[in-house]
PDB file of N, CA and C in Angstrom:
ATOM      1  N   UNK A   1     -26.540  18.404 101.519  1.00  0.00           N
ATOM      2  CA  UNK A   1     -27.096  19.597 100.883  1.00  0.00           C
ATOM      3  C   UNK A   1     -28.550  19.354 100.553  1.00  0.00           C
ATOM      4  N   UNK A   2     -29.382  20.434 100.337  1.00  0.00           N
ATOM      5  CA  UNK A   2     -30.840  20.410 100.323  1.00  0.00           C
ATOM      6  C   UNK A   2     -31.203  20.262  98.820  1.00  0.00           C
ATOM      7  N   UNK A   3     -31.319  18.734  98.702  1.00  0.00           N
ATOM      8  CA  UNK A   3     -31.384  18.308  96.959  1.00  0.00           C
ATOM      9  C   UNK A   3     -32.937  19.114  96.461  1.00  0.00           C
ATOM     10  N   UNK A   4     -33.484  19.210  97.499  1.00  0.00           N
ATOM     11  CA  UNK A   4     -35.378  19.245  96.990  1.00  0.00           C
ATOM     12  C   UNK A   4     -35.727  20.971  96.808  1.00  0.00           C
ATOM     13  N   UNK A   5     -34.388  21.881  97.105  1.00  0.00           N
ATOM     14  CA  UNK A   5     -34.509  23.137  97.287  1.00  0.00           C
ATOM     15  C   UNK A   5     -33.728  23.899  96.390  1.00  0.00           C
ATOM     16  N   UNK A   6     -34.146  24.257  95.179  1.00  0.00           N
ATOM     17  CA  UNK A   6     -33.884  24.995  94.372  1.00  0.00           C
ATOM     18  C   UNK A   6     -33.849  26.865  93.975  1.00  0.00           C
ATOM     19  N   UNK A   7     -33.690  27.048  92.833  1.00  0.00           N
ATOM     20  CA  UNK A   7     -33.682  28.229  92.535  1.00  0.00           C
ATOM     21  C   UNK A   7     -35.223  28.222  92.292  1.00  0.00           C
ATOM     22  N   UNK A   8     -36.023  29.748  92.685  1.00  0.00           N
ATOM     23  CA  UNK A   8     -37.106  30.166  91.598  1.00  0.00           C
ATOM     24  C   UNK A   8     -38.043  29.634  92.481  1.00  0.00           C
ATOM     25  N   UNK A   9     -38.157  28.367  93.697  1.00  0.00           N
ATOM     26  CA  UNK A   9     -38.885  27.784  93.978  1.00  0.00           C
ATOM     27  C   UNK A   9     -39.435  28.726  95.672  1.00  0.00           C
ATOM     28  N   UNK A  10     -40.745  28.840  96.199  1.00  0.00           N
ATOM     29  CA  UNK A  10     -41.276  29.167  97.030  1.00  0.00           C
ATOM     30  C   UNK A  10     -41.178  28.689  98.137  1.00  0.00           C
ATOM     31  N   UNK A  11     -40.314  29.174  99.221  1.00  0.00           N
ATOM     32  CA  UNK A  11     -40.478  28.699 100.379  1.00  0.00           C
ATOM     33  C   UNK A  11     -40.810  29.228 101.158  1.00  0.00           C
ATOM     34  N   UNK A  12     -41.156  28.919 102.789  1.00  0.00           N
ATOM     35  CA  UNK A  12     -41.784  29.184 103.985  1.00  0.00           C
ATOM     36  C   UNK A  12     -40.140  28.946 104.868  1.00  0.00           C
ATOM     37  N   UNK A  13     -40.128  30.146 106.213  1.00  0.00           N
ATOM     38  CA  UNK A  13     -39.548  30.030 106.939  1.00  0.00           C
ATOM     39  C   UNK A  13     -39.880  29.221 108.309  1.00  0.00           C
ATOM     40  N   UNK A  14     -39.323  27.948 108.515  1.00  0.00           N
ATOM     41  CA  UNK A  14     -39.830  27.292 109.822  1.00  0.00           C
ATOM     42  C   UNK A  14     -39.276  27.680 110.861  1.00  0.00           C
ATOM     43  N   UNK A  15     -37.935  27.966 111.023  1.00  0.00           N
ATOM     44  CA  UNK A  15     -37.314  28.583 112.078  1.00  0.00           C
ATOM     45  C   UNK A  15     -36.868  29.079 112.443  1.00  0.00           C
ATOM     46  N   UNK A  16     -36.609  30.261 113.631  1.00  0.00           N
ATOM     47  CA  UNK A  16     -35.739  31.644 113.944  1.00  0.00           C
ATOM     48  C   UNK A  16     -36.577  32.709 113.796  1.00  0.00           C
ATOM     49  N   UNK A  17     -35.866  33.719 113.793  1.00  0.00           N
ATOM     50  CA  UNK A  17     -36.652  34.798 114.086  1.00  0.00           C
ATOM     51  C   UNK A  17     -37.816  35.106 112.843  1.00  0.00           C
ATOM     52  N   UNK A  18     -37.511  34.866 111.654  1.00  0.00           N
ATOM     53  CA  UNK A  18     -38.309  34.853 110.340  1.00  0.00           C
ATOM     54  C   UNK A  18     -39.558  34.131 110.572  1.00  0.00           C
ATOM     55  N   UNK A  19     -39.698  33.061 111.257  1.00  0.00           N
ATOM     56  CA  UNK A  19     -40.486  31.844 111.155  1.00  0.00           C
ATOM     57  C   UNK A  19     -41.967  32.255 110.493  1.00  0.00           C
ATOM     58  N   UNK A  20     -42.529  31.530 109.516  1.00  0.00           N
ATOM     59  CA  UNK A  20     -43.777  32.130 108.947  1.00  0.00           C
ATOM     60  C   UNK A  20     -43.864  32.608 107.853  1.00  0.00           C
ATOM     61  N   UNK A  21     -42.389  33.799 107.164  1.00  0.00           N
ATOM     62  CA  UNK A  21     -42.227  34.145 106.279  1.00  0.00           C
ATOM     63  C   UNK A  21     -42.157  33.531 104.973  1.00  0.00           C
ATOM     64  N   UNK A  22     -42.485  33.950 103.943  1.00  0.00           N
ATOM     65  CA  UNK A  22     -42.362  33.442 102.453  1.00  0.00           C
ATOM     66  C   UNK A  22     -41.548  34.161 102.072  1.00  0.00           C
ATOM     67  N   UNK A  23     -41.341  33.481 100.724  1.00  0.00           N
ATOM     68  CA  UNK A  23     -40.364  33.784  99.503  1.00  0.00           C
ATOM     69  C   UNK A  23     -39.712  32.968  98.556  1.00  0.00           C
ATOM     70  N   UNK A  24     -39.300  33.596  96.991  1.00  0.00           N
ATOM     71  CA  UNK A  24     -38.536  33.122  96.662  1.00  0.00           C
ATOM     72  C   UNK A  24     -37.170  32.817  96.602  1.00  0.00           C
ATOM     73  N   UNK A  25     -36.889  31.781  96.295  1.00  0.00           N
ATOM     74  CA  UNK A  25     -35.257  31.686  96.491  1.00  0.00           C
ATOM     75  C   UNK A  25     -34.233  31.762  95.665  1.00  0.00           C
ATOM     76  N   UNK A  26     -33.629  32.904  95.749  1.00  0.00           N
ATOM     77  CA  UNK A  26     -33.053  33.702  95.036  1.00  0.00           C
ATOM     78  C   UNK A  26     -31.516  32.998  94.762  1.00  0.00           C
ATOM     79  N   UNK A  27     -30.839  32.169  95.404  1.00  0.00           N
ATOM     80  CA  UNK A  27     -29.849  31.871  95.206  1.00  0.00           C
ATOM     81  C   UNK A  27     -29.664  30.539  95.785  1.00  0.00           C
ATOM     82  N   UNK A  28     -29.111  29.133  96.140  1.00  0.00           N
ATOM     83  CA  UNK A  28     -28.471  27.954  96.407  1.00  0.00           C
ATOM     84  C   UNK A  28     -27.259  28.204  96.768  1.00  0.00           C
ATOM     85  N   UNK A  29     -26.377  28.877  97.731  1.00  0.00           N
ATOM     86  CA  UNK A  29     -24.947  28.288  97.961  1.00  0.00           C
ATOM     87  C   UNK A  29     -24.278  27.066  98.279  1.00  0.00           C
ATOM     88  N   UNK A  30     -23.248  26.896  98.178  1.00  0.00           N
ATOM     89  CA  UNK A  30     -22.513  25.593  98.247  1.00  0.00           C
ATOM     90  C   UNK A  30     -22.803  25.272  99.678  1.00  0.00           C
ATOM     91  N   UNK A  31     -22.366  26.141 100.513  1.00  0.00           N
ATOM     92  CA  UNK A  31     -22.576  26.026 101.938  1.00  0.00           C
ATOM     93  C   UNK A  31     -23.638  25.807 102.931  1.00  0.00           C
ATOM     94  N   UNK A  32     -24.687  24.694 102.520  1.00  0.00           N
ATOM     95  CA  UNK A  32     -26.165  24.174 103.209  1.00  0.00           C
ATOM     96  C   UNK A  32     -26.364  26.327 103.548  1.00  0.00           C
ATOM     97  N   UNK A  33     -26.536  27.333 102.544  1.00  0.00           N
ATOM     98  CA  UNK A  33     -27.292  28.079 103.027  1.00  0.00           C
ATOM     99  C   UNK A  33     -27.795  28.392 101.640  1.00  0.00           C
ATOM    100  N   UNK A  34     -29.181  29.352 102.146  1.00  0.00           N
ATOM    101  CA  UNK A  34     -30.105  30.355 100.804  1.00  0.00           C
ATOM    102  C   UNK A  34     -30.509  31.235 101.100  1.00  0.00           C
ATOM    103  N   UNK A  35     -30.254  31.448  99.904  1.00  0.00           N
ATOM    104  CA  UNK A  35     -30.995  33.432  99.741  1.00  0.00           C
ATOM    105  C   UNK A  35     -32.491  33.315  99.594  1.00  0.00           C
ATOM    106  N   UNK A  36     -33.440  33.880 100.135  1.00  0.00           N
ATOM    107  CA  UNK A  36     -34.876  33.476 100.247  1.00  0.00           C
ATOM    108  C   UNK A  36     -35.100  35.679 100.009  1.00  0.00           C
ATOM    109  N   UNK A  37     -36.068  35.760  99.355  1.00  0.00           N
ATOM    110  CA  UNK A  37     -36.270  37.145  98.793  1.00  0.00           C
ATOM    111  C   UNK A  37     -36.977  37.864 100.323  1.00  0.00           C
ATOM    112  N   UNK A  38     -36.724  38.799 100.567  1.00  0.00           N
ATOM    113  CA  UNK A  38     -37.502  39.307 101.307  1.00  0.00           C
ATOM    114  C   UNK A  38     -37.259  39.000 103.191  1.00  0.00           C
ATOM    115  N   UNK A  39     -36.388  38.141 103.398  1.00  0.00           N
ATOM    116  CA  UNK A  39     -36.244  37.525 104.587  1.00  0.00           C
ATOM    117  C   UNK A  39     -35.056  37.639 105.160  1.00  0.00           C
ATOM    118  N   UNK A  40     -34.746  37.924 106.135  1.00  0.00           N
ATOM    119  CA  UNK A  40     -33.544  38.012 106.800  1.00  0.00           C
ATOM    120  C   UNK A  40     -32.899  39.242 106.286  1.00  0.00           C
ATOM    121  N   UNK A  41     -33.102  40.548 106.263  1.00  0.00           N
ATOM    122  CA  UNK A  41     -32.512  41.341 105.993  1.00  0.00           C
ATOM    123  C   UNK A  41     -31.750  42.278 106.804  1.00  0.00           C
ATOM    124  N   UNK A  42     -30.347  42.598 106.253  1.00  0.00           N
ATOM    125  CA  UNK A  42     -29.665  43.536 106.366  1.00  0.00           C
ATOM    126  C   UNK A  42     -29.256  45.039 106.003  1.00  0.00           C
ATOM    127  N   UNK A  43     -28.439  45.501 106.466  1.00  0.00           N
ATOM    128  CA  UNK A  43     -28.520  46.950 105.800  1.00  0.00           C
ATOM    129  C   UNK A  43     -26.695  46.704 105.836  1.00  0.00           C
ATOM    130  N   UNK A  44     -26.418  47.394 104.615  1.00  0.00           N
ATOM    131  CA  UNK A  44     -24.787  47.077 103.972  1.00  0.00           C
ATOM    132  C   UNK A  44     -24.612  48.670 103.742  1.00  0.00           C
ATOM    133  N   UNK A  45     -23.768  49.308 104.370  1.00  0.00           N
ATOM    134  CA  UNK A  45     -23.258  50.282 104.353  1.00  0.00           C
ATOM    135  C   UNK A  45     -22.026  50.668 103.018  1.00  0.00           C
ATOM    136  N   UNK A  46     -22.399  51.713 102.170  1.00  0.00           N
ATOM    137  CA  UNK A  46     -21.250  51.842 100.699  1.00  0.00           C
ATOM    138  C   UNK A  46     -21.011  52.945 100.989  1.00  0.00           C
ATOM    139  N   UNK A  47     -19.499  52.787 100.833  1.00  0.00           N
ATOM    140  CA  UNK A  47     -18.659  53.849 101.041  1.00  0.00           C
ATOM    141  C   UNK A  47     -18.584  54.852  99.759  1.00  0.00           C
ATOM    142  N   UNK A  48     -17.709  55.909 100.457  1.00  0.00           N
ATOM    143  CA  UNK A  48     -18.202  57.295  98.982  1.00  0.00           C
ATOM    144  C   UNK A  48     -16.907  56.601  98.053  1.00  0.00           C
ATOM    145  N   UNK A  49     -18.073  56.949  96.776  1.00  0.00           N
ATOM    146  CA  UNK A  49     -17.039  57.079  95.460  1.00  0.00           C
ATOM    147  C   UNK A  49     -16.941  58.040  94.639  1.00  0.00           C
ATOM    148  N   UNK A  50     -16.844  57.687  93.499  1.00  0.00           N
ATOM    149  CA  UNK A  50     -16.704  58.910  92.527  1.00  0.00           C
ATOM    150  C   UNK A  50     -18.458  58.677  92.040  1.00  0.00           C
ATOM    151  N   UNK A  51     -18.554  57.298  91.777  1.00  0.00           N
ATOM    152  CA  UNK A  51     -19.898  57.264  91.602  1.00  0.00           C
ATOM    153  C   UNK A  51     -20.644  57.249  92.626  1.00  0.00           C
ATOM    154  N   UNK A  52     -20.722  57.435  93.677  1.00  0.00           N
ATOM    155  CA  UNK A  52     -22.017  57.313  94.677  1.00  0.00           C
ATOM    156  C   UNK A  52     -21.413  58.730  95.862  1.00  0.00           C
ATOM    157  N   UNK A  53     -21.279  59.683  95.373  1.00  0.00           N
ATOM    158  CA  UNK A  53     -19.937  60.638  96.053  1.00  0.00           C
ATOM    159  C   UNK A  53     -21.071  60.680  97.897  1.00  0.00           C
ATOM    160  N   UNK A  54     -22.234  60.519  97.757  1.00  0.00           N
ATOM    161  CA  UNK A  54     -22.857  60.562  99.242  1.00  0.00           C
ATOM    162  C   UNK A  54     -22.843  59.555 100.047  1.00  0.00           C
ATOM    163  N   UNK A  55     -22.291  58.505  99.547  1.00  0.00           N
ATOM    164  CA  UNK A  55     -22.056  57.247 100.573  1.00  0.00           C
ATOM    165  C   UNK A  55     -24.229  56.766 100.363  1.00  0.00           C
ATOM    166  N   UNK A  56     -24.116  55.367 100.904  1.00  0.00           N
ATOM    167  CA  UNK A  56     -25.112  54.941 101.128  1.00  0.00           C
ATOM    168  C   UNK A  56     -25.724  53.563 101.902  1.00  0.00           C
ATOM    169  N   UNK A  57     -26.696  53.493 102.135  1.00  0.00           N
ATOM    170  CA  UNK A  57     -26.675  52.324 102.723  1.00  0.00           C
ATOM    171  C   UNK A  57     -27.660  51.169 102.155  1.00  0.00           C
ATOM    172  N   UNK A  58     -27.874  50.027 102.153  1.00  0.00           N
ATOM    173  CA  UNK A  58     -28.590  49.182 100.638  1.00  0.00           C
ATOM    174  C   UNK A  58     -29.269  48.174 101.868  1.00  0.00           C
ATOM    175  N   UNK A  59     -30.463  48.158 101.725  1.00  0.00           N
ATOM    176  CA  UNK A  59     -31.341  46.716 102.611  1.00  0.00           C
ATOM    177  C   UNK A  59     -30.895  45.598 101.205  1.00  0.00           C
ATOM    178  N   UNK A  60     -30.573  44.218 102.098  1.00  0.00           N
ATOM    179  CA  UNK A  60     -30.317  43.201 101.010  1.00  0.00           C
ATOM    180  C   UNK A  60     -30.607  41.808 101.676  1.00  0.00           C
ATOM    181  N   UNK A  61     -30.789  40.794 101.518  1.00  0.00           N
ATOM    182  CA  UNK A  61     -31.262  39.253 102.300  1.00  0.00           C
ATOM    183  C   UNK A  61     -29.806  38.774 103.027  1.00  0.00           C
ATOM    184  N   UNK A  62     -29.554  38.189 103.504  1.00  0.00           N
ATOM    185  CA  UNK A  62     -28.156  38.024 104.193  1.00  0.00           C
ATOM    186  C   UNK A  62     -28.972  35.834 103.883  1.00  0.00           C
ATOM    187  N   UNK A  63     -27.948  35.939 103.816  1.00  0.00           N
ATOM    188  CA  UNK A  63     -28.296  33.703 103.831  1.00  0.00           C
ATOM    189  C   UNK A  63     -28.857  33.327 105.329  1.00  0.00           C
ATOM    190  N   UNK A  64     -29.872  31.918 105.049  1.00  0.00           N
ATOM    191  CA  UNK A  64     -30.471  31.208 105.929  1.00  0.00           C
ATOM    192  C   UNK A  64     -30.011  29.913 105.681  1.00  0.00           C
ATOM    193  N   UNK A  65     -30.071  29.259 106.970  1.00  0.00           N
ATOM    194  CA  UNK A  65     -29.644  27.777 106.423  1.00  0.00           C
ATOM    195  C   UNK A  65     -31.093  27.238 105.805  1.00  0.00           C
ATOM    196  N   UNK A  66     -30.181  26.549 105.022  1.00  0.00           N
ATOM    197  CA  UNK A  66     -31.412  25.429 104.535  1.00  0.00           C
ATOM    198  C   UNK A  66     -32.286  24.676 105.358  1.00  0.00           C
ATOM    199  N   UNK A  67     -31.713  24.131 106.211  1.00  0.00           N
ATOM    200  CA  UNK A  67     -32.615  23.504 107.088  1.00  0.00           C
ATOM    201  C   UNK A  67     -33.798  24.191 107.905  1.00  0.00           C
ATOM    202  N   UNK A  68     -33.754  25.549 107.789  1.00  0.00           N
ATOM    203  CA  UNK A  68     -34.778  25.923 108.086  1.00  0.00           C
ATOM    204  C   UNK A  68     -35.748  27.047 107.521  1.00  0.00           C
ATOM    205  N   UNK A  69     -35.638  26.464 106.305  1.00  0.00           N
ATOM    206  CA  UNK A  69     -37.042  26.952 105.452  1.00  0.00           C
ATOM    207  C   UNK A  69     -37.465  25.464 105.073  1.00  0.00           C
ATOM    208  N   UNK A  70     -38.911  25.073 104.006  1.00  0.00           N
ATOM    209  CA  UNK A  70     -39.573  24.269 103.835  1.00  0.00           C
ATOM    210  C   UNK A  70     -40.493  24.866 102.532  1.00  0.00           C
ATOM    211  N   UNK A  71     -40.565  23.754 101.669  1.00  0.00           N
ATOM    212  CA  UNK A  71     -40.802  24.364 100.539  1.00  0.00           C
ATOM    213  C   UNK A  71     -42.476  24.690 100.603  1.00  0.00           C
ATOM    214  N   UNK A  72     -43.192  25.577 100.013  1.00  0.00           N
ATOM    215  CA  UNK A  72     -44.327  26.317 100.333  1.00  0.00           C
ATOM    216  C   UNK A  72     -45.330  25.306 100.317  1.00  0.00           C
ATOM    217  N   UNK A  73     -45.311  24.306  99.097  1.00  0.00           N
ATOM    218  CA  UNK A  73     -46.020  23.343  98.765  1.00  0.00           C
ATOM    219  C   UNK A  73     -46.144  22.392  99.813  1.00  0.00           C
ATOM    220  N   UNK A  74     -45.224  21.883 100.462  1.00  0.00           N
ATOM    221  CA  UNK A  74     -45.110  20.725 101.051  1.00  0.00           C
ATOM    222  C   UNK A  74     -45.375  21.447 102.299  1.00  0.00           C
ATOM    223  N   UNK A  75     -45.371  22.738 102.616  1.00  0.00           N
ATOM    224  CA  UNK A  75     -45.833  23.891 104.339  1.00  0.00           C
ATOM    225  C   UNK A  75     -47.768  23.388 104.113  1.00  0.00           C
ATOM    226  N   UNK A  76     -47.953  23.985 103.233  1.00  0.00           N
ATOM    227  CA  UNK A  76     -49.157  24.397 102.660  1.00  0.00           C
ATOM    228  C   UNK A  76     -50.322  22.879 103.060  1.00  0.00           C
ATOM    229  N   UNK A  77     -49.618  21.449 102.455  1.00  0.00           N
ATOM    230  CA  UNK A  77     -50.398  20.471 102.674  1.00  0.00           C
ATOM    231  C   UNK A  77     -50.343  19.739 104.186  1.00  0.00           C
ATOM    232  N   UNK A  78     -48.957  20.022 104.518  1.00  0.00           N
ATOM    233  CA  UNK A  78     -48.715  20.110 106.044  1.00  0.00           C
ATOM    234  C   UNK A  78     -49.658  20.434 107.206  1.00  0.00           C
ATOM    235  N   UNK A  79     -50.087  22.008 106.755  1.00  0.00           N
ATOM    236  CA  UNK A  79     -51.458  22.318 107.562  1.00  0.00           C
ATOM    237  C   UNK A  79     -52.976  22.569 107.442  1.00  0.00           C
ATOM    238  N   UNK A  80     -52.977  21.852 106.175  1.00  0.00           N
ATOM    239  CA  UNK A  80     -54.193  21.431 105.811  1.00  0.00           C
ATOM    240  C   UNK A  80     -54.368  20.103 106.579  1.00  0.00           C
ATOM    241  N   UNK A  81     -53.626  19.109 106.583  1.00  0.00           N
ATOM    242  CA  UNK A  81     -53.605  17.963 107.153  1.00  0.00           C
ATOM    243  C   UNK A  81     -53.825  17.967 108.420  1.00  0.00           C
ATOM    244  N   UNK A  82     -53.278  19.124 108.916  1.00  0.00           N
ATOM    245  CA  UNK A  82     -53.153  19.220 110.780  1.00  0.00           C
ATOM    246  C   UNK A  82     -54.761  19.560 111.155  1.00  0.00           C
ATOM    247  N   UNK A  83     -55.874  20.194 110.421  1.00  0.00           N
ATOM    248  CA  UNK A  83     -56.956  20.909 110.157  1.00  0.00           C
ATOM    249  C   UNK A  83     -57.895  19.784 110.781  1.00  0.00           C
TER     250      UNK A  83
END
């Protein structure tokens, strides 16, 4: 599991279709994945209720593995160095 990757903390996407993207990270699951704000999004379809009687549909982050984000700090001195 990704000891160095926390809640609250800023990361960069290194790989897949995101690659480049920032954000914070909104959640740690058990399962080597994270919720990163803003990245990887889906659209989740809600069915009618009494409260939502028009049905709707909600954009929300869907999980990334850990292994491929990188924390902003450690992106950041990465390509200063490459410079």
């Amino acid at each position: 599991m990704a000891k160095s990757i926390k809640r609250e903390q800023e990361v960069v996407v290194i790989a897949g279709s995101h690659k480049g993207k920032r954000g914070k990270v909104l959640e740690v699951m058990g399962n080597d994945r994270v919720l990163v704000e803003g990245v990887n999004m889906i659209t989740k379809y809600e069915r009618k209720t009494q409260e939502n009687p028009e049905g709707s549909s909600i954009q929300r982050e869907a999980s990334i593995h850990y292994s491929n984000v990188m924390l902003a700090e450690k992106f950041d001195t990465k390509a200063k160095s490459k410079k």
